[in-house]
Protein backbone atom coordinates (compact mmCIF):
# COMPACT_ATOMS: atom_id res chain seq x y z
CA UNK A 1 -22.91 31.68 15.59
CA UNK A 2 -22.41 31.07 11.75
CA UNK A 3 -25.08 32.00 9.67
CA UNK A 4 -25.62 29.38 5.93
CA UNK A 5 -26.96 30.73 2.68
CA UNK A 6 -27.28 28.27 -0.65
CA UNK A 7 -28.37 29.55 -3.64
CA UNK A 8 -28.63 26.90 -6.54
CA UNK A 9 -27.58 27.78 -10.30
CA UNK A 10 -28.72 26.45 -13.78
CA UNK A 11 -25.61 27.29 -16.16
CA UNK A 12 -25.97 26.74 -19.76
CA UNK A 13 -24.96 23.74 -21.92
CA UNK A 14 -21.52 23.92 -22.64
CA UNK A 15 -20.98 26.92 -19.79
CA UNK A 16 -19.81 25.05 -16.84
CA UNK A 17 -16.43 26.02 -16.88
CA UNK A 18 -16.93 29.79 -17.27
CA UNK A 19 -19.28 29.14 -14.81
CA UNK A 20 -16.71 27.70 -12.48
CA UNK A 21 -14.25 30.62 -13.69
CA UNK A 22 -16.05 33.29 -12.25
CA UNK A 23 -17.42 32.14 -9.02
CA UNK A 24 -14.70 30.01 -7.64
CA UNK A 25 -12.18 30.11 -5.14
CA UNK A 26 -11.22 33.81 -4.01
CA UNK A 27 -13.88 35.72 -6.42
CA UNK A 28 -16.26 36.54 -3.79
CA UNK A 29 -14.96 39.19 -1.17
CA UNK A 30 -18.36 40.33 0.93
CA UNK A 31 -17.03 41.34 3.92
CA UNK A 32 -18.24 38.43 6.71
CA UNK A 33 -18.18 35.52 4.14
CA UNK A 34 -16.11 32.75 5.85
CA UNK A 35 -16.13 30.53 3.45
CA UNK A 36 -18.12 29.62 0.38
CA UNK A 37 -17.96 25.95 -1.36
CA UNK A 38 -19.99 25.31 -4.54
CA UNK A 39 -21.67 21.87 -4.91
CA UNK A 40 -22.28 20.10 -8.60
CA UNK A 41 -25.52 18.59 -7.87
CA UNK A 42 -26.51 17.59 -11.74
CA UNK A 43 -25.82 18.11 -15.36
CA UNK A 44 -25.57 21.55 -15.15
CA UNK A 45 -26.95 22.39 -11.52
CA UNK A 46 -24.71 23.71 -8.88
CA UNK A 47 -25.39 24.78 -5.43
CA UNK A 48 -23.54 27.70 -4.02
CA UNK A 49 -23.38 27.25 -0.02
CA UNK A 50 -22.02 30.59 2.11
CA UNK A 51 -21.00 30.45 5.87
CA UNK A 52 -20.95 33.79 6.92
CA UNK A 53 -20.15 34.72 10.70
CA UNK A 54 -23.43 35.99 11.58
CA UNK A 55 -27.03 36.43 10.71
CA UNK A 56 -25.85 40.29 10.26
CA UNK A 57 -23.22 39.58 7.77
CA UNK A 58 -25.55 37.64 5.19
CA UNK A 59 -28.08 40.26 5.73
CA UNK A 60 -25.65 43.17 4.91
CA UNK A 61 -24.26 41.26 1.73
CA UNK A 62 -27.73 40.71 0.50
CA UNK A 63 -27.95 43.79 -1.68
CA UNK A 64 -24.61 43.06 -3.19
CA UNK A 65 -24.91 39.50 -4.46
């Protein structure tokens, strides 16, 4: 069964795109991570949300993200 994480992010005024830059599409490669889709949820706020394929996967990445 999949296993979720979200983290959420506060980026700077004026930082969102170099935010975007370096954590969008293809930048992270834990081994496990399905998929990971990040969320605007403000001015400034973003939620990161990873599907991982198991409970194992998210818990071996942990030290790494």
């Amino acid at each position: 069964m999949s296993a979720f994480n979200i983290v959420r992010f506060h980026v700077k005024p004026g930082m969102d795109r170099q935010f975007l830059e370096a954590h969008g599409p293809g930048k992270a490669k834990w081994p496990g991570l399905k998929k990971g889709v990040i969320i605007k949820t403000g001015e400034g706020a973003y939620c990161l949300i990873g599907e991982w394929v198991d409970d194992k996967a998210l818990a071996d990445a942990r030290s790494r993200m």
